[in-house]
PDB file of N, CA and C in Angstrom:
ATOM      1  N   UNK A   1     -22.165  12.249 -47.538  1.00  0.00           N
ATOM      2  CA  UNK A   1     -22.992  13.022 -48.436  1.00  0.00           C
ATOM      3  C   UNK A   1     -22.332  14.383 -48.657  1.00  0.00           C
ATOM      4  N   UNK A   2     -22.580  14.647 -50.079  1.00  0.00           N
ATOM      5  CA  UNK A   2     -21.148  16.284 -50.666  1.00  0.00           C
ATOM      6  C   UNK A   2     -23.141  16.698 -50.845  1.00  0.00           C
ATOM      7  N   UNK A   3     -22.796  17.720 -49.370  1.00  0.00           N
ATOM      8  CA  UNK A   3     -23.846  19.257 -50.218  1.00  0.00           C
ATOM      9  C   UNK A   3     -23.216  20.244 -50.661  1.00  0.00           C
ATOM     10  N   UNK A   4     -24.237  20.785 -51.475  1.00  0.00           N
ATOM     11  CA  UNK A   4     -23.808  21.543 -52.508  1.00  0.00           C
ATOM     12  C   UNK A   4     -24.987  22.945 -52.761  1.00  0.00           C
ATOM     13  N   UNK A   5     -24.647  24.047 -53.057  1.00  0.00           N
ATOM     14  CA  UNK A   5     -25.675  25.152 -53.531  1.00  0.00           C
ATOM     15  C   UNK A   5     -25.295  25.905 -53.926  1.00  0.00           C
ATOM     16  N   UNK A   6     -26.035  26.793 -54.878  1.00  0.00           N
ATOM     17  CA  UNK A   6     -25.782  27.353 -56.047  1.00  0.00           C
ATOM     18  C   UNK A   6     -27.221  28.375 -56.323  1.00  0.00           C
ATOM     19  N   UNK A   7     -26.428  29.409 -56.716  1.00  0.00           N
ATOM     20  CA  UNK A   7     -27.674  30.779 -56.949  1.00  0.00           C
ATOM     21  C   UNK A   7     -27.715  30.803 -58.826  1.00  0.00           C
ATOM     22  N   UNK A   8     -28.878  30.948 -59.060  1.00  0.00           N
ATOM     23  CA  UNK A   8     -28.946  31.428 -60.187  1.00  0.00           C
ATOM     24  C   UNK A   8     -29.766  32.522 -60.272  1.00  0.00           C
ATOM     25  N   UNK A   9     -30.154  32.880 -61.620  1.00  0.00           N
ATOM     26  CA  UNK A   9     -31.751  34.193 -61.602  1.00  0.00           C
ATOM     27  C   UNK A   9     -32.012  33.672 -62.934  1.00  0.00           C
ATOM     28  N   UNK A  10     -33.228  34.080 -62.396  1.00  0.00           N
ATOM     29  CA  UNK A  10     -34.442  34.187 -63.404  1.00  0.00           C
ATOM     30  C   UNK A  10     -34.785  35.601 -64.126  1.00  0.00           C
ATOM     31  N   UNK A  11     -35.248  35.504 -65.382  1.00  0.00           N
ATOM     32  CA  UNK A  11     -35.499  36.690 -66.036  1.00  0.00           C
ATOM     33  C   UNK A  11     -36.765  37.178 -65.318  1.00  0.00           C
ATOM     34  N   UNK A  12     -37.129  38.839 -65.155  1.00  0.00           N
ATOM     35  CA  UNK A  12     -38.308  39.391 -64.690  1.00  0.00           C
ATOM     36  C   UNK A  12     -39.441  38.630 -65.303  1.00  0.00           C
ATOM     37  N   UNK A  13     -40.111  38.524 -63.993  1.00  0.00           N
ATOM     38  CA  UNK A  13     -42.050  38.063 -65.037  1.00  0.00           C
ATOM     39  C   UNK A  13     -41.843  36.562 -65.117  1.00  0.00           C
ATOM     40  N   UNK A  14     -40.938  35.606 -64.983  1.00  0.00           N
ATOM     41  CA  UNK A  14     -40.857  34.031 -65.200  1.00  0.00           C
ATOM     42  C   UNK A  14     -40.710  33.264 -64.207  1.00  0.00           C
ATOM     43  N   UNK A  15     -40.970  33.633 -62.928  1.00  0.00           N
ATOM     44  CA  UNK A  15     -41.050  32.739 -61.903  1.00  0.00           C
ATOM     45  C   UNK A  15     -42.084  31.241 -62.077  1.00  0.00           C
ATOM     46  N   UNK A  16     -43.347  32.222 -62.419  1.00  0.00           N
ATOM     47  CA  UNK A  16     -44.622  31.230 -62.770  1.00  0.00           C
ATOM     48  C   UNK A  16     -44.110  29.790 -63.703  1.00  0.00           C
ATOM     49  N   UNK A  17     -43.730  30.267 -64.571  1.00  0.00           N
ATOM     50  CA  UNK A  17     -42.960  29.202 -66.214  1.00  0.00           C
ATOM     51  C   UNK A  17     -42.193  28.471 -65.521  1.00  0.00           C
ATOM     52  N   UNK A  18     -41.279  29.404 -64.852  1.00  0.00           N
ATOM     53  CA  UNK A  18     -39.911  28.194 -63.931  1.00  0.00           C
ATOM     54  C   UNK A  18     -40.408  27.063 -63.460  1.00  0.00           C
ATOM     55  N   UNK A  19     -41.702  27.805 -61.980  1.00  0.00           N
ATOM     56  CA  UNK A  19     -42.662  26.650 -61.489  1.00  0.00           C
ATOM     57  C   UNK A  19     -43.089  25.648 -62.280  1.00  0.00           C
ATOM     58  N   UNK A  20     -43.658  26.230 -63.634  1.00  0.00           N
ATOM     59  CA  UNK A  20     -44.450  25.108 -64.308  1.00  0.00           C
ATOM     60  C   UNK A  20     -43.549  23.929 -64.718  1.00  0.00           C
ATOM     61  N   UNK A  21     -42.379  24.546 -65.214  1.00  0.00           N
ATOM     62  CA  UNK A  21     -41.353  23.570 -65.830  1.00  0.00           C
ATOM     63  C   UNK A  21     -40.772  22.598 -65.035  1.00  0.00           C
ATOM     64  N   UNK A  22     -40.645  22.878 -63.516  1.00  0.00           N
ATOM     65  CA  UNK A  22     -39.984  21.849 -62.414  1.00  0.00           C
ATOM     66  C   UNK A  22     -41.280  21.112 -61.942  1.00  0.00           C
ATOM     67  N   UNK A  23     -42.717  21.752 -62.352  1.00  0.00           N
ATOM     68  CA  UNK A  23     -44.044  20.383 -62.080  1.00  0.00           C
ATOM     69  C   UNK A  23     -43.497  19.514 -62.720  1.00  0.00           C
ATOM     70  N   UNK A  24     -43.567  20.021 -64.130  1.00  0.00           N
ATOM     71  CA  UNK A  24     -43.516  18.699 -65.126  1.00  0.00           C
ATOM     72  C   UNK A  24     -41.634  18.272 -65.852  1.00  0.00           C
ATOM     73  N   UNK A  25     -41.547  18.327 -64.948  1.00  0.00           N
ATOM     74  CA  UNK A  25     -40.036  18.193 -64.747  1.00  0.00           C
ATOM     75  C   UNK A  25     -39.947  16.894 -65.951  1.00  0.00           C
ATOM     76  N   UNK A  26     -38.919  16.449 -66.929  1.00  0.00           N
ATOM     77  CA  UNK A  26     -38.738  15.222 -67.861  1.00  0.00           C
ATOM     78  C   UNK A  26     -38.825  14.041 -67.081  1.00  0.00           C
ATOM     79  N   UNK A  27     -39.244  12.676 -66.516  1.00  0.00           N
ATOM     80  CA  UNK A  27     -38.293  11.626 -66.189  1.00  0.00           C
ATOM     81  C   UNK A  27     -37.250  11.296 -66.465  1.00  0.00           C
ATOM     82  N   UNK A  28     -37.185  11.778 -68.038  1.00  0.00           N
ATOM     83  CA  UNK A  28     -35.120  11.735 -68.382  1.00  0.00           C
ATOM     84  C   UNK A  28     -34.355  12.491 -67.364  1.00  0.00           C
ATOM     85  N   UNK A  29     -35.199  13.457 -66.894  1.00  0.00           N
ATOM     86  CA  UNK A  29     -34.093  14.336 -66.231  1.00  0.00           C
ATOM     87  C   UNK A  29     -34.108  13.743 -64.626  1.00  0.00           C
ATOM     88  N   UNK A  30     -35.386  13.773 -63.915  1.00  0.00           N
ATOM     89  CA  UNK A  30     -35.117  12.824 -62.944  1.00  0.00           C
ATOM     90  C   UNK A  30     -34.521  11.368 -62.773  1.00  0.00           C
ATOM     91  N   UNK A  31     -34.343  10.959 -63.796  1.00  0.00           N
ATOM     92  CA  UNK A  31     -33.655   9.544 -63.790  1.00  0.00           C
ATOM     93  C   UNK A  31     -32.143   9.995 -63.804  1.00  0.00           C
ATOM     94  N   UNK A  32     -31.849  10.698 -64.914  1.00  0.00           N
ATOM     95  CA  UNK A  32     -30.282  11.375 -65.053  1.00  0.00           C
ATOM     96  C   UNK A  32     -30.084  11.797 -63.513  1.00  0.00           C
ATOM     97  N   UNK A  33     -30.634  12.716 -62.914  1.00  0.00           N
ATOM     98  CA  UNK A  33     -30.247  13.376 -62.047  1.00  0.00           C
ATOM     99  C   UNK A  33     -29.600  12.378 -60.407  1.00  0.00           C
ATOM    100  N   UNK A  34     -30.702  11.384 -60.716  1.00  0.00           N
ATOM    101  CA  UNK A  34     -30.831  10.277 -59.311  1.00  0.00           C
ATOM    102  C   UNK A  34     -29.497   9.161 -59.849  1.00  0.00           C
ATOM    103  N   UNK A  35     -28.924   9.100 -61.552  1.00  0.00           N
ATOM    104  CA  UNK A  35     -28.503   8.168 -61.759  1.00  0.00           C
ATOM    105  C   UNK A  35     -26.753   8.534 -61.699  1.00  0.00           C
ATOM    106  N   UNK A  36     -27.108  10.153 -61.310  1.00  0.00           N
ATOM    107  CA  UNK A  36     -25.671  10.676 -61.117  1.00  0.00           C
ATOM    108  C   UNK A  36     -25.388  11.258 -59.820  1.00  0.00           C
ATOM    109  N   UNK A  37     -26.297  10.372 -59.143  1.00  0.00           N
ATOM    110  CA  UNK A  37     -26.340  10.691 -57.549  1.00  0.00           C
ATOM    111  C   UNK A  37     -26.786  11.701 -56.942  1.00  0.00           C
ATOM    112  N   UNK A  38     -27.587  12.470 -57.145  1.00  0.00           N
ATOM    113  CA  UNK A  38     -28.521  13.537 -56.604  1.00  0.00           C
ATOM    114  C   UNK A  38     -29.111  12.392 -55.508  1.00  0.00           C
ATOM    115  N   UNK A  39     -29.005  12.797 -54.095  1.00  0.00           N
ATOM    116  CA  UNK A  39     -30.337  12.083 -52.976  1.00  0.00           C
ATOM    117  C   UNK A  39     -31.183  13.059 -53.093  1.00  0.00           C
ATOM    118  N   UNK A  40     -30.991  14.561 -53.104  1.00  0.00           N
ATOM    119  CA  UNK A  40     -31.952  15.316 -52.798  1.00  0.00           C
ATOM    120  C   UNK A  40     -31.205  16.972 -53.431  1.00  0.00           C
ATOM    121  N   UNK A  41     -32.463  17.302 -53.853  1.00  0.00           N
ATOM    122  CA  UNK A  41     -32.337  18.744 -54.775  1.00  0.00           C
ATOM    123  C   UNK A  41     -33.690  19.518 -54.574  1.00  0.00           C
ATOM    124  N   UNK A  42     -33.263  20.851 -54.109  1.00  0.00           N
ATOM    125  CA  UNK A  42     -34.434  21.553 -53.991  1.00  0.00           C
ATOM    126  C   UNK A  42     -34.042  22.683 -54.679  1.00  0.00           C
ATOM    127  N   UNK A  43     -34.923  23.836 -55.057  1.00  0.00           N
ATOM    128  CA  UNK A  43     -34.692  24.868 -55.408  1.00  0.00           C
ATOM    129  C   UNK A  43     -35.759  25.974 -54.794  1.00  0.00           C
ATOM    130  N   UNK A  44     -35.028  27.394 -54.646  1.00  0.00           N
ATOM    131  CA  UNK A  44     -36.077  28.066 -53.841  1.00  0.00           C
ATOM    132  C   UNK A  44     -35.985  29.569 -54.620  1.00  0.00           C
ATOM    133  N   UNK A  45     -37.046  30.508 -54.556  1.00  0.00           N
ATOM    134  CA  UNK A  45     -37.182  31.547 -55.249  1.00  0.00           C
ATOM    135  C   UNK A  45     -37.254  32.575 -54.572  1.00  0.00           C
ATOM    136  N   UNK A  46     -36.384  33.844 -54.548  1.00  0.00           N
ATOM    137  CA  UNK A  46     -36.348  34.704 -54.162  1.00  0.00           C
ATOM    138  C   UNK A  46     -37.307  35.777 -54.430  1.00  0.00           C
ATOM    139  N   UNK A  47     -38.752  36.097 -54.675  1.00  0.00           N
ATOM    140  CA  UNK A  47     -39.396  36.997 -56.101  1.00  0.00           C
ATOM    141  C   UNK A  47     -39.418  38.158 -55.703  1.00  0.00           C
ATOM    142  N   UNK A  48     -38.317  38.718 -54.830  1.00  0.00           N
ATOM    143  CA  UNK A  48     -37.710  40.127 -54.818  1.00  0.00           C
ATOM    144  C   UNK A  48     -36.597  40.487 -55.461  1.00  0.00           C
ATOM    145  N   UNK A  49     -35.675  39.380 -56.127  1.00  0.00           N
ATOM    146  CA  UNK A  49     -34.627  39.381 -56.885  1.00  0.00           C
ATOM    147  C   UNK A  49     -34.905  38.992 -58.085  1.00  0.00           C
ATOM    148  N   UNK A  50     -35.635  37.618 -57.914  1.00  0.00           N
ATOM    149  CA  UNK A  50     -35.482  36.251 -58.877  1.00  0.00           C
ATOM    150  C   UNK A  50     -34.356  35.726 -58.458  1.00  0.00           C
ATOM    151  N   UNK A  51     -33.510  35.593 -58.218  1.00  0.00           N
ATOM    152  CA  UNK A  51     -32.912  34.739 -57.707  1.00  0.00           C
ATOM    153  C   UNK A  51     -33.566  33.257 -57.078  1.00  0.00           C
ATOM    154  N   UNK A  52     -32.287  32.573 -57.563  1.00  0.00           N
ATOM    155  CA  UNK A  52     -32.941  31.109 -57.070  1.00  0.00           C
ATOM    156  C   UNK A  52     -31.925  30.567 -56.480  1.00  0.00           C
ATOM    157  N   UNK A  53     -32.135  29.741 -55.380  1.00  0.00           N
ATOM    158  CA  UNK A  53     -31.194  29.285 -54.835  1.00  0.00           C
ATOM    159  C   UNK A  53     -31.379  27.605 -54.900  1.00  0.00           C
ATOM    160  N   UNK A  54     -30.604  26.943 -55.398  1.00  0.00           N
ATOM    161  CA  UNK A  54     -30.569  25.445 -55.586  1.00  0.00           C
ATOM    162  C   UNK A  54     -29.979  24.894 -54.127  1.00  0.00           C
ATOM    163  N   UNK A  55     -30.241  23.958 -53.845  1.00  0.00           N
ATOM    164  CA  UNK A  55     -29.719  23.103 -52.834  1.00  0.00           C
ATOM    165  C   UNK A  55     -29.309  21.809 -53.122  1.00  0.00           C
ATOM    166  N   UNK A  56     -28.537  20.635 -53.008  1.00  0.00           N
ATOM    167  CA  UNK A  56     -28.701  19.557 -53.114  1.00  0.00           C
ATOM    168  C   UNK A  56     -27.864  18.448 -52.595  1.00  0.00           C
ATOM    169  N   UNK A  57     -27.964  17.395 -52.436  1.00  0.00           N
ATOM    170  CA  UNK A  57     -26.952  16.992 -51.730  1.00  0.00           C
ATOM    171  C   UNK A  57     -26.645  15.612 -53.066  1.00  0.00           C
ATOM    172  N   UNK A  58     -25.225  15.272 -52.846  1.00  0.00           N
ATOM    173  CA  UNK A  58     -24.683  14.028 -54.155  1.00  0.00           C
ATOM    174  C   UNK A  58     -24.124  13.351 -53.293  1.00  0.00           C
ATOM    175  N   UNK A  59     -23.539  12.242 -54.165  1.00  0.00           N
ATOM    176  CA  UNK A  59     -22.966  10.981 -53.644  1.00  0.00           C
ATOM    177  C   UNK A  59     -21.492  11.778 -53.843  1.00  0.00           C
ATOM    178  N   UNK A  60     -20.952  11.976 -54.822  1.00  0.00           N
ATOM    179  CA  UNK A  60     -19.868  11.419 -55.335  1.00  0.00           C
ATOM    180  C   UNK A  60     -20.028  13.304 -56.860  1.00  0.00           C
ATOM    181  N   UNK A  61     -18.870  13.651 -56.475  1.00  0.00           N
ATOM    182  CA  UNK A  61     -18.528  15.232 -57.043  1.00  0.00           C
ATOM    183  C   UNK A  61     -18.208  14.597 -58.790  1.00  0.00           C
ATOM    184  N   UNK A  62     -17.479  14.138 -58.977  1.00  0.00           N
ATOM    185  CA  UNK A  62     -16.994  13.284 -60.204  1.00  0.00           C
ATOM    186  C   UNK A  62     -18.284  12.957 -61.018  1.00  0.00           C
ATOM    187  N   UNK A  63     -18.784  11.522 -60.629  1.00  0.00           N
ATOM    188  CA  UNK A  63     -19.870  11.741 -61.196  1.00  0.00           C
ATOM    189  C   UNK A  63     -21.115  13.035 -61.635  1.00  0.00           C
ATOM    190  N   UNK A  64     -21.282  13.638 -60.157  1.00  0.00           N
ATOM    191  CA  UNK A  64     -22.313  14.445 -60.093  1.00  0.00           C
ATOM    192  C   UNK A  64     -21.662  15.410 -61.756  1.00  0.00           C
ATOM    193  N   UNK A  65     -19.956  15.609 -61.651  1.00  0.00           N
ATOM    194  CA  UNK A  65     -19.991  16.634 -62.912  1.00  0.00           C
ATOM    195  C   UNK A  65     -19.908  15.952 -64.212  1.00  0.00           C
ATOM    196  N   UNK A  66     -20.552  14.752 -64.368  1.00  0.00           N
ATOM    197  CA  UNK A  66     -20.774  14.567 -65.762  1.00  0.00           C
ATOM    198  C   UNK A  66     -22.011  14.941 -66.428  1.00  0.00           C
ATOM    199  N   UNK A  67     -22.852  14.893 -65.411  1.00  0.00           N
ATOM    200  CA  UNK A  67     -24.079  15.730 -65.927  1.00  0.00           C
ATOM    201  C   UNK A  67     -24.508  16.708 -66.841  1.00  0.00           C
ATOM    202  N   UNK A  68     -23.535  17.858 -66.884  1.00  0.00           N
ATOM    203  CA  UNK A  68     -23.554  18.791 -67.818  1.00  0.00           C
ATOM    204  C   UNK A  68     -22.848  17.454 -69.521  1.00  0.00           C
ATOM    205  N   UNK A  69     -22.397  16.885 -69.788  1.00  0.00           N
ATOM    206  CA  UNK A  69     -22.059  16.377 -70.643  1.00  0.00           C
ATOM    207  C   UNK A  69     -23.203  15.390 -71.372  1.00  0.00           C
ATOM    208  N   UNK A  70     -24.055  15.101 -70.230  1.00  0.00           N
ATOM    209  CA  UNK A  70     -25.229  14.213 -70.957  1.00  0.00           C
ATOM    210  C   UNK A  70     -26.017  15.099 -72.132  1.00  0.00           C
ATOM    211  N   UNK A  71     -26.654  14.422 -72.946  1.00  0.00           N
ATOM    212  CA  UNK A  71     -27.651  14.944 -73.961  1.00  0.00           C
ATOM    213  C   UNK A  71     -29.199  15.152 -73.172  1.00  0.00           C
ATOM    214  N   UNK A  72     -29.422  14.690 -72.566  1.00  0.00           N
ATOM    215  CA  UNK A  72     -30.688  15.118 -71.840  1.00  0.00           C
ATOM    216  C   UNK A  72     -30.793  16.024 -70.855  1.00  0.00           C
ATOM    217  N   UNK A  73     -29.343  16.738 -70.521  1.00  0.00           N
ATOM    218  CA  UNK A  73     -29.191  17.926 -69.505  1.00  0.00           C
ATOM    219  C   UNK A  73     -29.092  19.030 -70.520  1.00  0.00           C
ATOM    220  N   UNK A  74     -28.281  18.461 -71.596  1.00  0.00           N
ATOM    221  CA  UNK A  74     -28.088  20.311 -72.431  1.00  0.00           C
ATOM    222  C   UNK A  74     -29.306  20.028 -73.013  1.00  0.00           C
ATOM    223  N   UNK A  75     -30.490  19.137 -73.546  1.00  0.00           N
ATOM    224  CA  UNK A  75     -32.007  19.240 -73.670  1.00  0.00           C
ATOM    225  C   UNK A  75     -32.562  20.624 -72.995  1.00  0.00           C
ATOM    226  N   UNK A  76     -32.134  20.157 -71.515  1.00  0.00           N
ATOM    227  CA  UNK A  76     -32.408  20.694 -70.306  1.00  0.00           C
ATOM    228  C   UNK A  76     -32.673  22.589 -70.457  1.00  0.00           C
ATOM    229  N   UNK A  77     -31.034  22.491 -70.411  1.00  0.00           N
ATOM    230  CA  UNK A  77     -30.890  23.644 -70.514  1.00  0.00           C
ATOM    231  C   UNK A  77     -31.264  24.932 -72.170  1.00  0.00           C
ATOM    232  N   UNK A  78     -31.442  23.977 -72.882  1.00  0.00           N
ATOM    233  CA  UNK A  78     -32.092  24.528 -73.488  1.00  0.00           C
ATOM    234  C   UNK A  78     -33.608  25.116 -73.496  1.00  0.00           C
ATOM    235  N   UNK A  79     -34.513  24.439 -73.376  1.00  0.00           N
ATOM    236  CA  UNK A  79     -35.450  24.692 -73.171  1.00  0.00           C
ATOM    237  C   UNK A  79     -35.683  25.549 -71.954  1.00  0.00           C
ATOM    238  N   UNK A  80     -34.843  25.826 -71.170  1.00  0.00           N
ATOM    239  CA  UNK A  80     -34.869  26.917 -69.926  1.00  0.00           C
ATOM    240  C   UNK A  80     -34.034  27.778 -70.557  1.00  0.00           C
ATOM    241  N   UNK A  81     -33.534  28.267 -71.544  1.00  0.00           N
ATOM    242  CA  UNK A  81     -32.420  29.509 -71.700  1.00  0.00           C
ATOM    243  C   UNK A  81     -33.972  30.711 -72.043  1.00  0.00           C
ATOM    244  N   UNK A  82     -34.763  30.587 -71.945  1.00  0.00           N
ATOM    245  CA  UNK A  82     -35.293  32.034 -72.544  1.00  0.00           C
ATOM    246  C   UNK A  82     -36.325  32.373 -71.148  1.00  0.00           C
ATOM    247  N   UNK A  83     -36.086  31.703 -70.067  1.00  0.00           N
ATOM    248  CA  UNK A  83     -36.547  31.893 -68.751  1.00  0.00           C
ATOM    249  C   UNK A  83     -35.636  32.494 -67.637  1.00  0.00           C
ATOM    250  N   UNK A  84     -34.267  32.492 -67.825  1.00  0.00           N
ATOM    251  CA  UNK A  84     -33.181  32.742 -67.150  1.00  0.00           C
ATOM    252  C   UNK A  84     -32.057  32.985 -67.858  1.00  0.00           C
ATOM    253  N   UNK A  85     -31.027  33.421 -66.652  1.00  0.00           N
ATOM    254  CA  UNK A  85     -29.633  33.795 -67.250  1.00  0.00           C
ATOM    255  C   UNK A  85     -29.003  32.701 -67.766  1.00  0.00           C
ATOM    256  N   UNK A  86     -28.453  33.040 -68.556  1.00  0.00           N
ATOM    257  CA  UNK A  86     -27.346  31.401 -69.351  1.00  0.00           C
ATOM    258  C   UNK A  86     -25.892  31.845 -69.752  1.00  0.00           C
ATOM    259  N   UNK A  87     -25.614  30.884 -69.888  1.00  0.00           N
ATOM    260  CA  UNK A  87     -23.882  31.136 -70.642  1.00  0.00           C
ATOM    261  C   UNK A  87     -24.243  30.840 -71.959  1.00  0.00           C
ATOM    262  N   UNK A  88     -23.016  31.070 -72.770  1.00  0.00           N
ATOM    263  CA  UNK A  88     -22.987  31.206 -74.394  1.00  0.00           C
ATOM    264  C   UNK A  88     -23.784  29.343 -74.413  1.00  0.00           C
ATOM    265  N   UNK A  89     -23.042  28.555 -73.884  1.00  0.00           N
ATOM    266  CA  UNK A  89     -23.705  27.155 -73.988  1.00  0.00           C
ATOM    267  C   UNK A  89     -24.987  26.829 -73.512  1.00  0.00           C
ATOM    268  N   UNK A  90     -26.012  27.607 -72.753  1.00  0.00           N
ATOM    269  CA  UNK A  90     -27.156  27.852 -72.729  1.00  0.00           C
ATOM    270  C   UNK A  90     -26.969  27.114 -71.347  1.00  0.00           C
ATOM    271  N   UNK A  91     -25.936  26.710 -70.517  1.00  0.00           N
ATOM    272  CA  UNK A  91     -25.890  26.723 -68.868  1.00  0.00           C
ATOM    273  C   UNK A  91     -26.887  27.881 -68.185  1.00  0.00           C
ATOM    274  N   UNK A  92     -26.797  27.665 -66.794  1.00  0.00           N
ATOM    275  CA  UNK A  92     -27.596  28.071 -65.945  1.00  0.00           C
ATOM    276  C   UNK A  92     -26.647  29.094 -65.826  1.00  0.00           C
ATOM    277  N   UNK A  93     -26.254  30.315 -65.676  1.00  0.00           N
ATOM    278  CA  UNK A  93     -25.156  31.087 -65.025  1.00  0.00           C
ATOM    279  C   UNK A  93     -25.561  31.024 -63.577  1.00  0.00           C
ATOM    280  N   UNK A  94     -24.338  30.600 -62.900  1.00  0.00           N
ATOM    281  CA  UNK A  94     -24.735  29.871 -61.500  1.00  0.00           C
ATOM    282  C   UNK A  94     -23.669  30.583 -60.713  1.00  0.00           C
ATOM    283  N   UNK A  95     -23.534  30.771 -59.183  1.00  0.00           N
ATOM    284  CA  UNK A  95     -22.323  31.093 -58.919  1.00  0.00           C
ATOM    285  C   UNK A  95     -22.245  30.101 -57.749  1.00  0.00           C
ATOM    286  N   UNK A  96     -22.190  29.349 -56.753  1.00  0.00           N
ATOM    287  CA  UNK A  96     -21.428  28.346 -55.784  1.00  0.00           C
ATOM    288  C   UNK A  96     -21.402  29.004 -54.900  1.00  0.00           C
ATOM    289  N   UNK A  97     -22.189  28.820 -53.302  1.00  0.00           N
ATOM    290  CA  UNK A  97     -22.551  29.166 -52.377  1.00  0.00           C
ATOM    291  C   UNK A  97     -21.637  28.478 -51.589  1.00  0.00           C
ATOM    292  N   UNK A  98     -20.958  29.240 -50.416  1.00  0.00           N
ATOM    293  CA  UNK A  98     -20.193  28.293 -49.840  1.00  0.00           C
ATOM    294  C   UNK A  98     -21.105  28.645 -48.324  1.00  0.00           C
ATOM    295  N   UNK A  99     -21.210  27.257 -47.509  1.00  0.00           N
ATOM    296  CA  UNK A  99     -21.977  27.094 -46.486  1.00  0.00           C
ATOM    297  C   UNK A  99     -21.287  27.818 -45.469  1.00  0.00           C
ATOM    298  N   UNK A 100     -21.941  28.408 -44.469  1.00  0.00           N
ATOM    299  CA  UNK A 100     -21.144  28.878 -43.173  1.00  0.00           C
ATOM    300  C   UNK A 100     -21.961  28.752 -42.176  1.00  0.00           C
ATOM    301  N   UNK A 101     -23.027  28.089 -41.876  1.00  0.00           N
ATOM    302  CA  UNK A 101     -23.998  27.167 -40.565  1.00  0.00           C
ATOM    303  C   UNK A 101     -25.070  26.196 -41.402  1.00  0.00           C
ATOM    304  N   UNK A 102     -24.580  25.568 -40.272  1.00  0.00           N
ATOM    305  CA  UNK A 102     -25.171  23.978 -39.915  1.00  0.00           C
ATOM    306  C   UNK A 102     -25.491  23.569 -38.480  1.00  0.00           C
ATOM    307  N   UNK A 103     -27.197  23.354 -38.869  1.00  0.00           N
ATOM    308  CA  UNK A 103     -27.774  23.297 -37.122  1.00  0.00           C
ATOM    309  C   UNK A 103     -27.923  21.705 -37.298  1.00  0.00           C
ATOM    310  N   UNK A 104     -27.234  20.939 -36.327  1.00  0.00           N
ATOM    311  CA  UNK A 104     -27.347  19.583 -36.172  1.00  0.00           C
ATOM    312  C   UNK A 104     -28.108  19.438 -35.113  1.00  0.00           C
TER     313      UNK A 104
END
């Protein structure tokens, strides 16, 4: 199993919206997500920053990066660009956490 995590932020005042949007999360997107090997994805909120910190663990790195190429992820990210930071392509601006403990 490849874990993986990643920080993003949220715009001031949109934590609540974020929440609402990962209740009712698409099934396109949970199916995409499980069908590109996600076992497990969490996300957590900082609401002294906004910051968010993603967690998740994949099968397989290759696959996991076709994701951004599907039509139901840039859906995705669209409809979240006016809740958070984005790139010109309406991505998550994310930066890649590298792990340094693990309690087994």
């Amino acid at each position: 199993m490849i874990k993986k995590a990643i920080r993003m932020k949220l715009y001031p005042g949109m934590a609540e919206e974020y929440e609402k949007r990962h209740r009712n999360l698409w099934p396109e997107m949970v199916e995409l997500l499980k069908a590109h090997g996600a076992k497990s994805y969490s996300i957590f909120l900082d609401k002294e920053t906004n910051f968010l910190f993603g967690y998740l663990e994949i099968e397989d790195e290759a696959l996991w990066n076709e994701v951004p190429k599907t039509e139901i992820n840039q859906k995705w990210w669209d409809y979240m660009k006016d809740i958070m930071d984005t790139n010109p392509d309406h991505s998550p601006v994310t930066a890649d956490l590298q792990q340094v403990f693990e309690l087994r």
